[in-house]
Structures are given as structure tokens and as C-alpha cells.
PDB file of N, CA and C in Angstrom:
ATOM      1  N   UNK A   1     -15.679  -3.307   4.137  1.00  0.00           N
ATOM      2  CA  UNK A   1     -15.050  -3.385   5.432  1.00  0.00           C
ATOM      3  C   UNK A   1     -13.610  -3.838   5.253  1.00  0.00           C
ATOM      4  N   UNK A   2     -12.519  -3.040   5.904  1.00  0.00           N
ATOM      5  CA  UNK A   2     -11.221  -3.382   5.886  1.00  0.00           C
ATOM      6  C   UNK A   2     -10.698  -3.825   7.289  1.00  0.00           C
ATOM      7  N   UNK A   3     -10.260  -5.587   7.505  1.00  0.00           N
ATOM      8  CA  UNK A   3      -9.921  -5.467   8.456  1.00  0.00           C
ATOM      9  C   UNK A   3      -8.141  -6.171   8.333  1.00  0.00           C
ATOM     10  N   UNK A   4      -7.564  -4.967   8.987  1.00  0.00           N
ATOM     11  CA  UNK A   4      -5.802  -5.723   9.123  1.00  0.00           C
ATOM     12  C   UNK A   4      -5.317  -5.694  10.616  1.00  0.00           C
ATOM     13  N   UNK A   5      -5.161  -7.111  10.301  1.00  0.00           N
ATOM     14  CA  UNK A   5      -4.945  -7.624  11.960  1.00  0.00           C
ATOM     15  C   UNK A   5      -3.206  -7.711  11.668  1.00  0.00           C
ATOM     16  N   UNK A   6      -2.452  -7.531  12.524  1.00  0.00           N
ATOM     17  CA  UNK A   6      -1.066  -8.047  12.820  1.00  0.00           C
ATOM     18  C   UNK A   6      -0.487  -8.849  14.347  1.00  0.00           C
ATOM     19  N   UNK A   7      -0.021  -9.799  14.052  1.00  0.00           N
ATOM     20  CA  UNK A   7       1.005 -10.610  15.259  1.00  0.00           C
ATOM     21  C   UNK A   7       2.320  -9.618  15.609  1.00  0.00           C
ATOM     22  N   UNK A   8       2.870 -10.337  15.810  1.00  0.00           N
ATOM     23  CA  UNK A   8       4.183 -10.027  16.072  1.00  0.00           C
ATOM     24  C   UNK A   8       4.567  -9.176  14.937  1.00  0.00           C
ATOM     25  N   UNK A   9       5.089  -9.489  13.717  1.00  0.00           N
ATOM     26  CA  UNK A   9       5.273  -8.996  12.482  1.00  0.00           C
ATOM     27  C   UNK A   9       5.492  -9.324  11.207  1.00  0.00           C
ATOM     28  N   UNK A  10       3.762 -10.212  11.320  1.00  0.00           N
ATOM     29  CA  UNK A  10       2.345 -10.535  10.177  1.00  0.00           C
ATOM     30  C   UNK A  10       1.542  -9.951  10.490  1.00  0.00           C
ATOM     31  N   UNK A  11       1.063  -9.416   9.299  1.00  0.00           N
ATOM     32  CA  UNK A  11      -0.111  -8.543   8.661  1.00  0.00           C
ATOM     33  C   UNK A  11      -0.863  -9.383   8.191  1.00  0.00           C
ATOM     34  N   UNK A  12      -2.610  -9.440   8.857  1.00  0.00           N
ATOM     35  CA  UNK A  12      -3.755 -10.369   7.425  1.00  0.00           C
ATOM     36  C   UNK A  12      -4.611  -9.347   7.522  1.00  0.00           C
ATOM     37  N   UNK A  13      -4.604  -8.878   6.252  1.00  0.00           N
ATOM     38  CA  UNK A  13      -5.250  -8.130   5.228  1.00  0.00           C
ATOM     39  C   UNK A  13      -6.707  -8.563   4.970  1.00  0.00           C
ATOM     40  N   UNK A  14      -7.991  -8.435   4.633  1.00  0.00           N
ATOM     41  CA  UNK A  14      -8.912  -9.120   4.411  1.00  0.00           C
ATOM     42  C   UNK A  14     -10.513  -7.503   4.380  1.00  0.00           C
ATOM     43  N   UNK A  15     -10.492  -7.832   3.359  1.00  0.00           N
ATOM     44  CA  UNK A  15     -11.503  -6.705   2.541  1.00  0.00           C
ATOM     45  C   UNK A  15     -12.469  -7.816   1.479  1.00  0.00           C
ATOM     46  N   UNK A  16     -13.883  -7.084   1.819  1.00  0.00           N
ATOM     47  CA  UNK A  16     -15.148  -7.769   1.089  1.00  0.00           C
ATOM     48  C   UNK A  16     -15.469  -6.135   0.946  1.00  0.00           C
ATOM     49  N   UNK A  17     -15.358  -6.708  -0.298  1.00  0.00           N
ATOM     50  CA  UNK A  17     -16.378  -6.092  -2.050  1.00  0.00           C
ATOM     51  C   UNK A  17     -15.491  -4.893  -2.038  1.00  0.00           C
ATOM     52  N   UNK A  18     -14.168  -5.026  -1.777  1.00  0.00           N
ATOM     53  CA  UNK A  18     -13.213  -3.557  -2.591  1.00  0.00           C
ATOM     54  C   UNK A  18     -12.707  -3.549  -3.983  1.00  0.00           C
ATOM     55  N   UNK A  19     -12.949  -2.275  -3.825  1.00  0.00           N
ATOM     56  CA  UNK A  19     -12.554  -1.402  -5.158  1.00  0.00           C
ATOM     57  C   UNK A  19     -11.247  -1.959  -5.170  1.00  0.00           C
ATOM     58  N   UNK A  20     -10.408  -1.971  -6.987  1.00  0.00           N
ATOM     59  CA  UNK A  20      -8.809  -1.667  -7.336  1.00  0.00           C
ATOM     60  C   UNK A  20      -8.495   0.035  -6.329  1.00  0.00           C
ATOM     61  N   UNK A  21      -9.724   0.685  -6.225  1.00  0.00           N
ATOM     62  CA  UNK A  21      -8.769   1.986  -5.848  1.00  0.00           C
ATOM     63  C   UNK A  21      -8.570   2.044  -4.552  1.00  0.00           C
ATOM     64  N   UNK A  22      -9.638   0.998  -4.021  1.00  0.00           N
ATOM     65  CA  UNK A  22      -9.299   1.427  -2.676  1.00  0.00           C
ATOM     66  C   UNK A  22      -7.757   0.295  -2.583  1.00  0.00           C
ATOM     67  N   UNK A  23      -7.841  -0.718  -2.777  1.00  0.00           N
ATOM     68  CA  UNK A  23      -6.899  -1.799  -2.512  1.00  0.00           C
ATOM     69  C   UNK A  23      -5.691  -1.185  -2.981  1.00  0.00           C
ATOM     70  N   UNK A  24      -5.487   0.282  -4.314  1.00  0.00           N
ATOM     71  CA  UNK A  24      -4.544   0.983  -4.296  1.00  0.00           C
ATOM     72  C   UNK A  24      -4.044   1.702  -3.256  1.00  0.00           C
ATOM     73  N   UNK A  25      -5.080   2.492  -2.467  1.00  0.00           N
ATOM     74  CA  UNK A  25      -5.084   3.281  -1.488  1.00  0.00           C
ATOM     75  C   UNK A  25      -4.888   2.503  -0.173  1.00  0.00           C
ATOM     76  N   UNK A  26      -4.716   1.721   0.108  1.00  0.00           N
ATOM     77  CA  UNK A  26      -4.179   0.555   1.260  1.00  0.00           C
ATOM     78  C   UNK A  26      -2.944   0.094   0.638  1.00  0.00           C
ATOM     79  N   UNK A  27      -2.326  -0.355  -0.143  1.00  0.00           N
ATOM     80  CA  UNK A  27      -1.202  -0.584  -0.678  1.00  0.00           C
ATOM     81  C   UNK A  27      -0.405   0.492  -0.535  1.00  0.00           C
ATOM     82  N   UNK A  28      -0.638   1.941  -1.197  1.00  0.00           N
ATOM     83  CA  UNK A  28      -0.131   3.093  -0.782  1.00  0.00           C
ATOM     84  C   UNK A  28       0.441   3.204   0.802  1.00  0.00           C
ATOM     85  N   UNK A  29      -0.897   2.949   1.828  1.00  0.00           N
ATOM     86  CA  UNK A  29      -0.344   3.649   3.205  1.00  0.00           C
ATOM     87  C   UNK A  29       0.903   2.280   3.437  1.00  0.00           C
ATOM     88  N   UNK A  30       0.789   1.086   3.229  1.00  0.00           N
ATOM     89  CA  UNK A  30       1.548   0.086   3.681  1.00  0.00           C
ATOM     90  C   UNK A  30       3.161   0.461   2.822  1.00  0.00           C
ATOM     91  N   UNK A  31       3.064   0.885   1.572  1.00  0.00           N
ATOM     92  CA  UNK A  31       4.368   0.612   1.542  1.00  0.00           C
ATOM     93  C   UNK A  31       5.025   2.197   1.722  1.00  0.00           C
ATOM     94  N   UNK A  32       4.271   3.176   1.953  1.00  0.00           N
ATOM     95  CA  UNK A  32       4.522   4.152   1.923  1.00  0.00           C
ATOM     96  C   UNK A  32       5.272   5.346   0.883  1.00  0.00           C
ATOM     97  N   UNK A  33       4.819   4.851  -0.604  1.00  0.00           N
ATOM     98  CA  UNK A  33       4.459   5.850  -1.568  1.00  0.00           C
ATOM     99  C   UNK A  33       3.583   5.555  -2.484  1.00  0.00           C
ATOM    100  N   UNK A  34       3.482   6.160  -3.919  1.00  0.00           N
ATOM    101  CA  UNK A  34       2.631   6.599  -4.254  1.00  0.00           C
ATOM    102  C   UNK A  34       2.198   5.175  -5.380  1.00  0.00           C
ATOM    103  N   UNK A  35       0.797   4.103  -5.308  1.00  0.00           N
ATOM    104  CA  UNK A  35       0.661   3.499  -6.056  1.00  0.00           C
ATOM    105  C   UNK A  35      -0.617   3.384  -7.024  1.00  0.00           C
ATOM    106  N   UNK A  36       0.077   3.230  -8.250  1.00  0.00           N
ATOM    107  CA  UNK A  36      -0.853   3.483  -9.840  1.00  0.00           C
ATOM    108  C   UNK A  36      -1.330   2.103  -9.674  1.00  0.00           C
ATOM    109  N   UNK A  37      -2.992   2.372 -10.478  1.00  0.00           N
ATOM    110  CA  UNK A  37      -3.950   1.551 -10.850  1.00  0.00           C
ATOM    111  C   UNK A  37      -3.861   1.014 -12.242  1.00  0.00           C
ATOM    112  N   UNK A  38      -2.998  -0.098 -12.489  1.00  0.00           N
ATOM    113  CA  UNK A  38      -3.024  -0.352 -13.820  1.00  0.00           C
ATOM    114  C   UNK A  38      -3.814  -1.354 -14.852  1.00  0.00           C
ATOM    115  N   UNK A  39      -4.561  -2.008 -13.795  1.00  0.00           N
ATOM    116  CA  UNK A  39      -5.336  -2.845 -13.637  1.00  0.00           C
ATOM    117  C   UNK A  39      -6.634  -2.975 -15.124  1.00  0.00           C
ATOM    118  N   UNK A  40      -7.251  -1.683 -14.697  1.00  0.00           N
ATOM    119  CA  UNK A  40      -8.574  -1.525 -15.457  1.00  0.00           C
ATOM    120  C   UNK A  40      -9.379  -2.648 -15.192  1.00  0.00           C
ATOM    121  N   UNK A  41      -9.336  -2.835 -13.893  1.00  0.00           N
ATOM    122  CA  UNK A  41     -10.360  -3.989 -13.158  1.00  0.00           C
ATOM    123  C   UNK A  41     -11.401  -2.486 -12.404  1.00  0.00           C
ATOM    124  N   UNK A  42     -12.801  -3.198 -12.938  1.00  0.00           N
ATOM    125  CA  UNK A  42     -13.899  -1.846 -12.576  1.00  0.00           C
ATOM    126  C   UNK A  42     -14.760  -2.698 -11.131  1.00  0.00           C
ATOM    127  N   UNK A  43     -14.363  -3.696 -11.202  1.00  0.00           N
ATOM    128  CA  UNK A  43     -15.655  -4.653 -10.021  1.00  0.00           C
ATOM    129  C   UNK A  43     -15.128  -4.063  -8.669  1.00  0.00           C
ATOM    130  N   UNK A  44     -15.785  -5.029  -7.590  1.00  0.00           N
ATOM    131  CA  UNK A  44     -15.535  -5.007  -6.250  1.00  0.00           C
ATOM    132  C   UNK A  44     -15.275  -6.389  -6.380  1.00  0.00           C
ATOM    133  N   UNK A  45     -14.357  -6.585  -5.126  1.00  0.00           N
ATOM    134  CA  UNK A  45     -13.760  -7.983  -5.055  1.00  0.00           C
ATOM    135  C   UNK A  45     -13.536  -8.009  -3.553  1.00  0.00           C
ATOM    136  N   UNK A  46     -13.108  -9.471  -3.016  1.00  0.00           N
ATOM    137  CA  UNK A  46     -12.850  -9.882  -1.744  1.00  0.00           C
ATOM    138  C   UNK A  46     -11.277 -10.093  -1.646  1.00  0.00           C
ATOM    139  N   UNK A  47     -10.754  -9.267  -1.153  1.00  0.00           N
ATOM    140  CA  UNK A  47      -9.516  -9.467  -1.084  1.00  0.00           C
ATOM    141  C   UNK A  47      -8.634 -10.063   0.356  1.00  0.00           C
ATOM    142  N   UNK A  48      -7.874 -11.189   0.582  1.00  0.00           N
ATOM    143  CA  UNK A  48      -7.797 -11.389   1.694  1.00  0.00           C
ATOM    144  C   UNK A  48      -5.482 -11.803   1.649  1.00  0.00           C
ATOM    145  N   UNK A  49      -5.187 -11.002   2.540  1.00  0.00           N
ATOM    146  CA  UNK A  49      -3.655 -11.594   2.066  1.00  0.00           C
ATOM    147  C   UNK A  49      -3.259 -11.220   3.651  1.00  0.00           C
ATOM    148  N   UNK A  50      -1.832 -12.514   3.695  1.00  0.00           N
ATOM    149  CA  UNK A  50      -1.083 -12.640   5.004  1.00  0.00           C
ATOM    150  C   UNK A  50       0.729 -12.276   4.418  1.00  0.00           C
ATOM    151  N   UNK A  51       1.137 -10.979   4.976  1.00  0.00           N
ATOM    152  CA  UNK A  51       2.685 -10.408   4.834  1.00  0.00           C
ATOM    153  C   UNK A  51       3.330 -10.188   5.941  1.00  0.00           C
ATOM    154  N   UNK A  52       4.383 -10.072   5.338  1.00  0.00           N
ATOM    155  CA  UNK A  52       5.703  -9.235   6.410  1.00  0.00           C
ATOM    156  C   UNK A  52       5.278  -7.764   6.545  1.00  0.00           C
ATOM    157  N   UNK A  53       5.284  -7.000   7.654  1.00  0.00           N
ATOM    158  CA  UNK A  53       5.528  -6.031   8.227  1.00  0.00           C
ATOM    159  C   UNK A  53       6.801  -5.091   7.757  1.00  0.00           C
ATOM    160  N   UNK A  54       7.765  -6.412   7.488  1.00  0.00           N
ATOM    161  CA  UNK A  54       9.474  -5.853   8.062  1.00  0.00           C
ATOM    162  C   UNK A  54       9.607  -5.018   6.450  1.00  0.00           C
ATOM    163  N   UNK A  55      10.520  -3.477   7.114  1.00  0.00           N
ATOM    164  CA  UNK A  55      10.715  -2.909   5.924  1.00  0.00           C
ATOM    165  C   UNK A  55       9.468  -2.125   5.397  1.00  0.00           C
ATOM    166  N   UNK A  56       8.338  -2.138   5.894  1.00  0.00           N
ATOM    167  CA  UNK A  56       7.555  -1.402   5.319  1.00  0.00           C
ATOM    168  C   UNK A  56       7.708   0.269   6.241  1.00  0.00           C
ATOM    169  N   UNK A  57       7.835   1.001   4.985  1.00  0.00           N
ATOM    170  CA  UNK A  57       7.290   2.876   5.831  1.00  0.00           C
ATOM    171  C   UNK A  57       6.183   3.327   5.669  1.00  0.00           C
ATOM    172  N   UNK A  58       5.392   2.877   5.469  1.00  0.00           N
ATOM    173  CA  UNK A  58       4.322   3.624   5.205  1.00  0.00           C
ATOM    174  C   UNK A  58       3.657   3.615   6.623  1.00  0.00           C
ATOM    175  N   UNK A  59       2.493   4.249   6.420  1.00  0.00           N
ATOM    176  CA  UNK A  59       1.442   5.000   7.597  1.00  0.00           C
ATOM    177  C   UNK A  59       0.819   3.516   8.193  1.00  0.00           C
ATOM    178  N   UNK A  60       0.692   2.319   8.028  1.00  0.00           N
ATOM    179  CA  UNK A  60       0.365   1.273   9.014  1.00  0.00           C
ATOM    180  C   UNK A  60       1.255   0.992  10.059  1.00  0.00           C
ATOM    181  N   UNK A  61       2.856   0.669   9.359  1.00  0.00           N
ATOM    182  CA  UNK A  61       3.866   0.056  10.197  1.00  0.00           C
ATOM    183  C   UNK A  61       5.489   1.487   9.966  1.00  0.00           C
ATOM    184  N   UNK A  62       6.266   1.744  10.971  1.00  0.00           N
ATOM    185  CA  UNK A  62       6.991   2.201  10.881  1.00  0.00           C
ATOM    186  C   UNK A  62       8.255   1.421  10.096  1.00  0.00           C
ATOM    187  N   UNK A  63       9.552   2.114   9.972  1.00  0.00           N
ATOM    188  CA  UNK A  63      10.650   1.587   9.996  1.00  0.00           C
ATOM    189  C   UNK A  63      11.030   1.789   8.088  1.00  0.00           C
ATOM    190  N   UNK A  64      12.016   1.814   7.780  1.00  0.00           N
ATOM    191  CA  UNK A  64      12.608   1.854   6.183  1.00  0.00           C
ATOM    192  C   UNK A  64      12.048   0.918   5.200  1.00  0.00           C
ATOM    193  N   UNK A  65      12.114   1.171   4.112  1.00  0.00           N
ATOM    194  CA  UNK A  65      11.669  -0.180   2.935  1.00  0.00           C
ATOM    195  C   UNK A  65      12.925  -0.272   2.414  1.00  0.00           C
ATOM    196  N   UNK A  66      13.500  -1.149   2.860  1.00  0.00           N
ATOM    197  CA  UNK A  66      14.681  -1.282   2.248  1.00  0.00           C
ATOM    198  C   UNK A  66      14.619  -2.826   0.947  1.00  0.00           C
ATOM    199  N   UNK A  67      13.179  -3.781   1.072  1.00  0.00           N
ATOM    200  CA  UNK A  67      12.993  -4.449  -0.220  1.00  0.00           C
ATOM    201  C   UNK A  67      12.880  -4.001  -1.287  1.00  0.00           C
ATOM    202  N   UNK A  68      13.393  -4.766  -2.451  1.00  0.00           N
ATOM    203  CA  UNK A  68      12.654  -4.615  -3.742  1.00  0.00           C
ATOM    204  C   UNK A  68      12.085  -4.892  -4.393  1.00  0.00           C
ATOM    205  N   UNK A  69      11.459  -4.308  -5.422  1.00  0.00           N
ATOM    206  CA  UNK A  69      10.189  -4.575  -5.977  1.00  0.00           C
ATOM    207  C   UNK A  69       9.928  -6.196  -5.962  1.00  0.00           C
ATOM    208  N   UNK A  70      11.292  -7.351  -6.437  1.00  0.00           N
ATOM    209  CA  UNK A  70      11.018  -8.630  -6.193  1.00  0.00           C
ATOM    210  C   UNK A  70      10.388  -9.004  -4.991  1.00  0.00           C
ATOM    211  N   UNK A  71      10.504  -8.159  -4.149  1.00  0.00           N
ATOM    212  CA  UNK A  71       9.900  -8.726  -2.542  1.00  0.00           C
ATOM    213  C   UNK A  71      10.986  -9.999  -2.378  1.00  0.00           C
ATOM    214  N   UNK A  72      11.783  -9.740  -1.696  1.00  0.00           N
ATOM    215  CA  UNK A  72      13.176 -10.633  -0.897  1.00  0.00           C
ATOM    216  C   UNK A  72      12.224 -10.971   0.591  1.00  0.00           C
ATOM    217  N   UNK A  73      12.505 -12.181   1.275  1.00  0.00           N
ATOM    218  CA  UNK A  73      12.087 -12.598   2.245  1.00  0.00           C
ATOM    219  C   UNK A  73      12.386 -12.240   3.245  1.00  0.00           C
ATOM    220  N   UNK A  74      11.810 -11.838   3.904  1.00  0.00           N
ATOM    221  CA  UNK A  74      11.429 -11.058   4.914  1.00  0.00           C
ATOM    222  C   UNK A  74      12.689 -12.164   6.235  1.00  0.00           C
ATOM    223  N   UNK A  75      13.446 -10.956   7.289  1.00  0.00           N
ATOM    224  CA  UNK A  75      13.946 -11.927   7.774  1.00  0.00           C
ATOM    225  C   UNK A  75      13.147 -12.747   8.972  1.00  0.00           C
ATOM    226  N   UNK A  76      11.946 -12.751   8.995  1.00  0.00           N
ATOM    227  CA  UNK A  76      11.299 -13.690  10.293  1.00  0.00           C
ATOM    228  C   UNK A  76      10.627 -14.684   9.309  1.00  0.00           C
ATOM    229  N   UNK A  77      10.648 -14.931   8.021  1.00  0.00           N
ATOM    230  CA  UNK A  77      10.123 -16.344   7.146  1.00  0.00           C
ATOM    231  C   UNK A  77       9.029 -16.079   6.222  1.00  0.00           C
ATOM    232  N   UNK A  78       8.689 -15.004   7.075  1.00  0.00           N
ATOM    233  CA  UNK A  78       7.060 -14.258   6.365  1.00  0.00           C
ATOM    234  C   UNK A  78       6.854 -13.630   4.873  1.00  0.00           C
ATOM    235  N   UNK A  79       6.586 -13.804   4.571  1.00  0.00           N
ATOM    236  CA  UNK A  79       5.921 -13.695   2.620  1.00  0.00           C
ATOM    237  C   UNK A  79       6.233 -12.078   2.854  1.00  0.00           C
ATOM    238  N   UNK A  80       6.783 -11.255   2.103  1.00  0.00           N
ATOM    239  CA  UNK A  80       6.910  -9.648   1.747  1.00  0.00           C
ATOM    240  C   UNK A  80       5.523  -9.161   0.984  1.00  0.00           C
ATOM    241  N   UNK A  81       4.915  -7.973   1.461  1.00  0.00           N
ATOM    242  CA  UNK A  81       4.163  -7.475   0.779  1.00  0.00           C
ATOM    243  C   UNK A  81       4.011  -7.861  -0.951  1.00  0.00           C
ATOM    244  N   UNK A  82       5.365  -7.648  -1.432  1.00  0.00           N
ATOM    245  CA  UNK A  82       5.425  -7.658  -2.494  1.00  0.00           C
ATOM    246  C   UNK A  82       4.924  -9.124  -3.413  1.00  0.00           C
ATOM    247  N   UNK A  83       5.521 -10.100  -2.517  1.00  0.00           N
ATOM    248  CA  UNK A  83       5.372 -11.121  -3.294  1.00  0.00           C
ATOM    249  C   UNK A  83       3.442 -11.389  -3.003  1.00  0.00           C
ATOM    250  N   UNK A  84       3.177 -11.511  -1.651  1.00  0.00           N
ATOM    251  CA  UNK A  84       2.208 -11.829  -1.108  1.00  0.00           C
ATOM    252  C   UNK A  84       0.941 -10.691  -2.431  1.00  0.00           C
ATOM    253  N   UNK A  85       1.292  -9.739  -2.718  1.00  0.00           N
ATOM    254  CA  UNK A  85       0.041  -9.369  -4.019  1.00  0.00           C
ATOM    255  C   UNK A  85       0.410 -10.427  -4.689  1.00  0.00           C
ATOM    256  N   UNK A  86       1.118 -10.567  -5.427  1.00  0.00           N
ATOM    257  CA  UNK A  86       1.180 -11.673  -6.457  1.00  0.00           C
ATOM    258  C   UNK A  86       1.180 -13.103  -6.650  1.00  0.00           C
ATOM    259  N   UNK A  87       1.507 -13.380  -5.509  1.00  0.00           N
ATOM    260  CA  UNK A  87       1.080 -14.260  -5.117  1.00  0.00           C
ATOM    261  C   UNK A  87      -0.639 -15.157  -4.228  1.00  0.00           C
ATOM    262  N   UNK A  88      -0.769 -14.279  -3.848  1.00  0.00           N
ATOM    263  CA  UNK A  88      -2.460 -14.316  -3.182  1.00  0.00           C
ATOM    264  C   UNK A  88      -3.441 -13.335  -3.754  1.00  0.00           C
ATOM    265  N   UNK A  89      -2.961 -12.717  -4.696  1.00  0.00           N
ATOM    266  CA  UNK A  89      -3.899 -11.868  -4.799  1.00  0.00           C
ATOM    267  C   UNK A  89      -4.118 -11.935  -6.802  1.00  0.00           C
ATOM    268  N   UNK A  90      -2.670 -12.152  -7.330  1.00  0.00           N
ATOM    269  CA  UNK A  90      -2.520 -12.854  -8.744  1.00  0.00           C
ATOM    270  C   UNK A  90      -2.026 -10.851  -9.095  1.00  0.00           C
ATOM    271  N   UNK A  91      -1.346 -10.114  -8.690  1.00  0.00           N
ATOM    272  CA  UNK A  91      -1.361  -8.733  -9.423  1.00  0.00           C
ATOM    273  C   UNK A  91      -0.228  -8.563  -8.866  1.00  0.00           C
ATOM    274  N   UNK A  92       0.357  -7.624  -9.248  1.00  0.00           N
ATOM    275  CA  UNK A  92       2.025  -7.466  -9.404  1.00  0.00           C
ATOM    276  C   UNK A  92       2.235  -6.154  -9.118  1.00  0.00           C
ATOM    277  N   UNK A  93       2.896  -5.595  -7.695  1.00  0.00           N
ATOM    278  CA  UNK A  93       3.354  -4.345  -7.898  1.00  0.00           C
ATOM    279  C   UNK A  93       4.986  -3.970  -8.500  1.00  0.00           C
ATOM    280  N   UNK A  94       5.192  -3.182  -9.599  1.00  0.00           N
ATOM    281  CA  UNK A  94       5.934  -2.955  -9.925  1.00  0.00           C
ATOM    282  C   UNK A  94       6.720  -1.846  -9.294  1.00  0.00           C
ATOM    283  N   UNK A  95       7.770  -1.307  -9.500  1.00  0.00           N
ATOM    284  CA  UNK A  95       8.911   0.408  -8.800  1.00  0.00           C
ATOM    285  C   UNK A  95       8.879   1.197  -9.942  1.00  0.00           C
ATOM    286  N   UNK A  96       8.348   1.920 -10.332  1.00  0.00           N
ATOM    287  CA  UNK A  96       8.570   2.817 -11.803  1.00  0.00           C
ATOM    288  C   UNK A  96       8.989   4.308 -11.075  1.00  0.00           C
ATOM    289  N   UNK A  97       9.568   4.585 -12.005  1.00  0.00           N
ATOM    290  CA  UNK A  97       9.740   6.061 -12.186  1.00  0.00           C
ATOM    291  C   UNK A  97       8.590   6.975 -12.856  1.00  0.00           C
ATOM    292  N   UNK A  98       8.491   7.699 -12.222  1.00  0.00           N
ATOM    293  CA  UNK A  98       6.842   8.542 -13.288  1.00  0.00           C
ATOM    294  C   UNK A  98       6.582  10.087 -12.497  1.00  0.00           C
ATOM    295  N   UNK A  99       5.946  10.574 -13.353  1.00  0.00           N
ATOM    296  CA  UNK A  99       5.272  11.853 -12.538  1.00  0.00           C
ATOM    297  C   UNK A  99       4.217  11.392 -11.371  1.00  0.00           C
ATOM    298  N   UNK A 100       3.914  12.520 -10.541  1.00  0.00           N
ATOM    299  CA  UNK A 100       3.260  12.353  -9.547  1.00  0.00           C
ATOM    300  C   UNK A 100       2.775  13.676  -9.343  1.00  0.00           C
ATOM    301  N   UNK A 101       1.158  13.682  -9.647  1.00  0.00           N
ATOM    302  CA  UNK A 101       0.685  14.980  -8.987  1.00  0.00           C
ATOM    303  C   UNK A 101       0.517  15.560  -7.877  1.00  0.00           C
ATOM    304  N   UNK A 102       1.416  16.495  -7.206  1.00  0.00           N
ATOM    305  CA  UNK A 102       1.215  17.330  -5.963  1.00  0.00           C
ATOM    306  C   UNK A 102       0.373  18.588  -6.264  1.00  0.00           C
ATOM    307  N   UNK A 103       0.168  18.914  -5.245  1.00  0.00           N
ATOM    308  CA  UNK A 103      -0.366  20.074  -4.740  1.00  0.00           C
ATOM    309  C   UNK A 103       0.443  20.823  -3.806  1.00  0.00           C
ATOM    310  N   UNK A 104       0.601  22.102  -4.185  1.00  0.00           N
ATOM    311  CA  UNK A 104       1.634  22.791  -3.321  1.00  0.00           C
ATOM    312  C   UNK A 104       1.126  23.808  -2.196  1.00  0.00           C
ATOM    313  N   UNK A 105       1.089  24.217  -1.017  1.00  0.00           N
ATOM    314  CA  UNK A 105       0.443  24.911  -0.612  1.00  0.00           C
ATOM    315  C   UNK A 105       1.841  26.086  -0.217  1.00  0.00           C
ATOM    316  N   UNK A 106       1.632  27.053  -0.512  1.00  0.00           N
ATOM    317  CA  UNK A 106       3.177  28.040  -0.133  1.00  0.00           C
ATOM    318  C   UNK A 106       2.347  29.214   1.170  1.00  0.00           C
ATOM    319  N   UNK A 107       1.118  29.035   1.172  1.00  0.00           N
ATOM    320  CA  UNK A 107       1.063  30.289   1.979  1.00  0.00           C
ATOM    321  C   UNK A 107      -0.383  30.006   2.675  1.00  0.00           C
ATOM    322  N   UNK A 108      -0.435  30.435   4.227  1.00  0.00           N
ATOM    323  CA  UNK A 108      -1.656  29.715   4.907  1.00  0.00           C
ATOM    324  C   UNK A 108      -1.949  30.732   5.641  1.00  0.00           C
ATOM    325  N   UNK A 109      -3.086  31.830   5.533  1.00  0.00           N
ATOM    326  CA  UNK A 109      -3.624  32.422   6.852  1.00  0.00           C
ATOM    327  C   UNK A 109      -4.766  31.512   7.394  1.00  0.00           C
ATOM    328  N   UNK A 110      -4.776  32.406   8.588  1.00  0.00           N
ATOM    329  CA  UNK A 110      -5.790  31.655   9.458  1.00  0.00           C
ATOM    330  C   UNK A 110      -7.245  32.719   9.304  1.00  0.00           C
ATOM    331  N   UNK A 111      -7.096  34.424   9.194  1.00  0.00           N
ATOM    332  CA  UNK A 111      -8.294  34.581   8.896  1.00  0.00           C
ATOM    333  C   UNK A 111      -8.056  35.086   7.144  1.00  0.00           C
ATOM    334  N   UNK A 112      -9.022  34.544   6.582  1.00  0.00           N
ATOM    335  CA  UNK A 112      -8.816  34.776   5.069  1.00  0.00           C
ATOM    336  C   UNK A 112      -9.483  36.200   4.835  1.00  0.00           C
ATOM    337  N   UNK A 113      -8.704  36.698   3.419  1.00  0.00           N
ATOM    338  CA  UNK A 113      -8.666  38.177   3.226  1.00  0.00           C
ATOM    339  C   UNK A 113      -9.242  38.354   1.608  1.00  0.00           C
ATOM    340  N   UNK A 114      -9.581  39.793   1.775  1.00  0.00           N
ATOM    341  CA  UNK A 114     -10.476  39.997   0.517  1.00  0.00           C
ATOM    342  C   UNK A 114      -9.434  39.967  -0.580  1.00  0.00           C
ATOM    343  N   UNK A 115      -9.582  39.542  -1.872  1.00  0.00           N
ATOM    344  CA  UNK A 115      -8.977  39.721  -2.908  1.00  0.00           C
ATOM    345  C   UNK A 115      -8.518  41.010  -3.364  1.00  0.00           C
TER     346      UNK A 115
END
């Protein structure tokens, strides 16, 4: 169960018995790109964390990410995503440069046709 509650603009995070992939895949929509599992943690765990909102693009909260990877303080006092993993959670997201597998779609009918 994933539940993220927000105030004004704090986020508390709080998941019993998740996966690294899913807690990747929630990290993903919050900061809004693409984040690697580097972990090689295989369990389920209880994960529970309180952040800033501010600056995040991803698919929870609108608006630019203009932090970096250090996680700089948020201007309403509130802990940054960034620090708040590493800090409450003990794991570190890093900014790398790397490949990223897409999928391309170039061409879409609606009724499909014989080969």
C-alpha cells in the first residue's frame, strides 16, 4: 500500500513491504525522469519519508526541478526529495548521464492490416 499525503507543500510518503522497484518507480513519477536501481536490495521494506514538493516535475506535483542532485533547501524550510532519501531512508539518488531504453512508436492505425 502506497500512501502520499501532502499539506501545503509537504509530501509524507509511507509504503509497507515495497519493493527497490517499486520505490524506483515512485521516485521516477516525483522527480520526473528516469531512475536506476542500484541497490541490489531484493526484500520488501517499509518505507516512510516527509519532503518538499517545490521544484519537483514529475507526474505527482507540477512545476520545474530546478534542484540538484545535492538537494538545496527547499524555499518553505522543508527537507528536498533529494536529501530526505538519504537522509530517512539511508540511499542516495545520484544525476548520471546514461542510456535509456525507449520505445519508438512512428506509425498507429486504428484498424490493423494484413501483412
Amino acid at each position: 500500500m502506497v500512501r502520499a499525503m501532502g499539506g501545503s507543500s509537504t509530501e509524507n510518503f509511507e509504503s509497507h513491504g515495497m519493493s527497490m522497484a517499486s520505490l524506483v518507480r515512485e521516485l521516477a513519477n516525483y522527480i520526473g525522469k528516469p531512475v536506476t536501481d542500484a541497490t541490489g536490495l531484493t526484500g520488501k521494506y517499509n518505507v516512510k519519508m516527509s519532503f518538499s514538493r517545490e521544484g519537483l516535475e514529475g507526474g505527482r506535483r507540477g512545476g520545474p526541478m530546478e534542484m540538484a542532485a545535492g538537494g538545496s533547501t527547499p524555499s518553505d524550510g522543508a527537507t528536498s526529495l533529494f536529501k530526505a532519501v538519504q537522509e530517512q531512508l539511508g540511499l542516495k539518488l545520484e544525476q548520471k548521464k546514461g542510456t535509456v531504453e525507449l520505445i519508438v512508436i512512428d506509425k498507429a492505425e486504428k484498424t490493423p492490416t494484413a501483412n
